[in-house]
C-alpha atoms as a PDB file:
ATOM      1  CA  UNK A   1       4.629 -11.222   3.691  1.00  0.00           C
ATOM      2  CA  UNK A   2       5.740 -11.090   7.189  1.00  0.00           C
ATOM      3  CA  UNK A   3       3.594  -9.498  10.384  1.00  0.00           C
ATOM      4  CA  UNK A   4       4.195  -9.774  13.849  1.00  0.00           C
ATOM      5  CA  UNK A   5       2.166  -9.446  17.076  1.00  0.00           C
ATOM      6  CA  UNK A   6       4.311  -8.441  19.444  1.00  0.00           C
ATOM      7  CA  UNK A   7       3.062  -7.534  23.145  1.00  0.00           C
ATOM      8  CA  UNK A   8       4.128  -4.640  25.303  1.00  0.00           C
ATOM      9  CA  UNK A   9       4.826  -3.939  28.754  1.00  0.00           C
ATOM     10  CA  UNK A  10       1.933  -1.701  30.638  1.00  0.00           C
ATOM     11  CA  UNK A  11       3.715  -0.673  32.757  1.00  0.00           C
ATOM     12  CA  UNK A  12       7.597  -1.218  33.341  1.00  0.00           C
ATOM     13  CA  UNK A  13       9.818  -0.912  30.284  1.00  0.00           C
ATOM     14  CA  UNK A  14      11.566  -4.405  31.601  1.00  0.00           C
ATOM     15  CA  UNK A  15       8.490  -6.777  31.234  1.00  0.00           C
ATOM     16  CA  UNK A  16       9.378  -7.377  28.270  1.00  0.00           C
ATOM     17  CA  UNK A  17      11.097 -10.835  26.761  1.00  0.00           C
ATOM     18  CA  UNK A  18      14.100 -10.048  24.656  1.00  0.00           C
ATOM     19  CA  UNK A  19      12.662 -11.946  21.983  1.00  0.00           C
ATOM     20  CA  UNK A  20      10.140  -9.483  21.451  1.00  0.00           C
ATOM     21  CA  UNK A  21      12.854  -6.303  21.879  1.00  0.00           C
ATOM     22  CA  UNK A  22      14.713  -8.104  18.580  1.00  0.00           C
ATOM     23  CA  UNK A  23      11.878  -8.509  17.157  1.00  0.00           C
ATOM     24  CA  UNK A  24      10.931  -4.707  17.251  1.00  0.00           C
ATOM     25  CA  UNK A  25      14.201  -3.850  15.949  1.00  0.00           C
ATOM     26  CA  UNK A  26      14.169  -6.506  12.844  1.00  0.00           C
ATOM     27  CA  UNK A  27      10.808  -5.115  11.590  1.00  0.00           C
ATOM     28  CA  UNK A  28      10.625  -2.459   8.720  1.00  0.00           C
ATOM     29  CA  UNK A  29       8.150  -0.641  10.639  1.00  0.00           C
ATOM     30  CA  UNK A  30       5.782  -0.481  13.906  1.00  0.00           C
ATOM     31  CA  UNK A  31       2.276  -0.366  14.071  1.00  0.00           C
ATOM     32  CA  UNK A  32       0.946   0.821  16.961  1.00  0.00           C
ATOM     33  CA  UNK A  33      -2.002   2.414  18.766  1.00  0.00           C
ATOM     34  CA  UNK A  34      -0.466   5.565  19.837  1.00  0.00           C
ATOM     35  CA  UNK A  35       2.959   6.522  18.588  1.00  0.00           C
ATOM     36  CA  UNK A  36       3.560   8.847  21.808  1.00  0.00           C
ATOM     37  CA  UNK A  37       3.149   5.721  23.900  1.00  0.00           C
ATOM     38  CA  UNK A  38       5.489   2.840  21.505  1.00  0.00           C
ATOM     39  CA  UNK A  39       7.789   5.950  21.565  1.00  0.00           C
ATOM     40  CA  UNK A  40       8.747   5.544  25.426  1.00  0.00           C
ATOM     41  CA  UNK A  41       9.423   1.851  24.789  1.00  0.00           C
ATOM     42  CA  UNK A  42      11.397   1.904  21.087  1.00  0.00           C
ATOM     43  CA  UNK A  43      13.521   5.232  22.839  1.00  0.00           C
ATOM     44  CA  UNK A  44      14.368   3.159  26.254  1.00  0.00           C
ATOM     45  CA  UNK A  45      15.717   0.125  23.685  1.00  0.00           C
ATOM     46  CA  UNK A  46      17.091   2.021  21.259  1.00  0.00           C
ATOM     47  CA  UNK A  47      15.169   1.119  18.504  1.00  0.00           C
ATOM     48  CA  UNK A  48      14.641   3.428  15.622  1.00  0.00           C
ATOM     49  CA  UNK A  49      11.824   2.330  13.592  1.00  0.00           C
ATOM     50  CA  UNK A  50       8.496   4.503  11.180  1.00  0.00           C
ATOM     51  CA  UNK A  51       5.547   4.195  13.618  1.00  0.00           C
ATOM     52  CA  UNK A  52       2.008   3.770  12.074  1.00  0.00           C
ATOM     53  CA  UNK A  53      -0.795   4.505  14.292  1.00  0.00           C
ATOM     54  CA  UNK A  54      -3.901   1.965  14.059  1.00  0.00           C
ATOM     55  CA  UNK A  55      -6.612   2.621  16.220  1.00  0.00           C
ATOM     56  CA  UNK A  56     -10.252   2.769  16.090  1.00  0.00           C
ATOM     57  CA  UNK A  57     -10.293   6.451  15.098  1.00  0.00           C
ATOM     58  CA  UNK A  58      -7.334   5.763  11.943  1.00  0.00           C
ATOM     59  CA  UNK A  59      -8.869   2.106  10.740  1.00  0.00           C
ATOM     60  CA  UNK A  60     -10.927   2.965   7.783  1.00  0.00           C
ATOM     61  CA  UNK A  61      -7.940   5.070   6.367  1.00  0.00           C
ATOM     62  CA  UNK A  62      -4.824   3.227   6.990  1.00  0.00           C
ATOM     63  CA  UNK A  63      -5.508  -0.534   6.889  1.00  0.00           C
ATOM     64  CA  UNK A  64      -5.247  -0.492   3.197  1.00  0.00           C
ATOM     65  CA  UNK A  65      -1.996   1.358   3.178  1.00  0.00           C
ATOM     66  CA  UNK A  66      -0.671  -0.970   5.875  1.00  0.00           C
ATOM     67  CA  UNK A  67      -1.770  -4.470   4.149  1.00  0.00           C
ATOM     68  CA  UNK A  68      -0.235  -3.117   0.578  1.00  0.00           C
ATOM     69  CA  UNK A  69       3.166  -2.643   2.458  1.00  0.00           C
ATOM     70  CA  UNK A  70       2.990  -5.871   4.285  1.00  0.00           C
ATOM     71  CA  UNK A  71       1.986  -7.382   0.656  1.00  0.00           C
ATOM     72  CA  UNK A  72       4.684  -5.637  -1.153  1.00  0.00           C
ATOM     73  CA  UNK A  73       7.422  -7.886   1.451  1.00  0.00           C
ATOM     74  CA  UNK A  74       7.864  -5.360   4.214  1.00  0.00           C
ATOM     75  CA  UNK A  75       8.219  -6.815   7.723  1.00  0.00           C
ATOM     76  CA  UNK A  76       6.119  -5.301  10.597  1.00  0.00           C
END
């Protein structure tokens, strides 16, 4: 059972440690706030990963979903 909290440049793509940019790429999938925003970063790296979006508005019907993944072994 693996997650990671991994922050994210406002606003230049480069403010970002490299650390972090492997770490996006290891994962077995992103959750993020808004998919069409993560998508700018994960395209300008390369990375090619399922988004998830959690926000306020998603909560109630995706944390369950999320946690069982994370359970089952997936990295995110």
């Amino acid at each position: 059972m693996m997650l990671f909290v991994v922050s994210t440049p406002i606003g230049n793509l480069k403010d970002i440690t490299f650390r972090a940019v492997e770490t996006l790429g290891e994962v077995d999938f992103i959750i993020c706030e808004d998919t069409r925003v993560s998508s700018h970063l994960l395209n300008h790296y390369q990375i090619k990963k399922e988004m998830i979006s959690l926000n306020a508005f998603s909560e109630e019907k995706k944390i369950e979903y999320v946690l069982g993944r994370i359970r089952n072994g997936e990295k995110s």
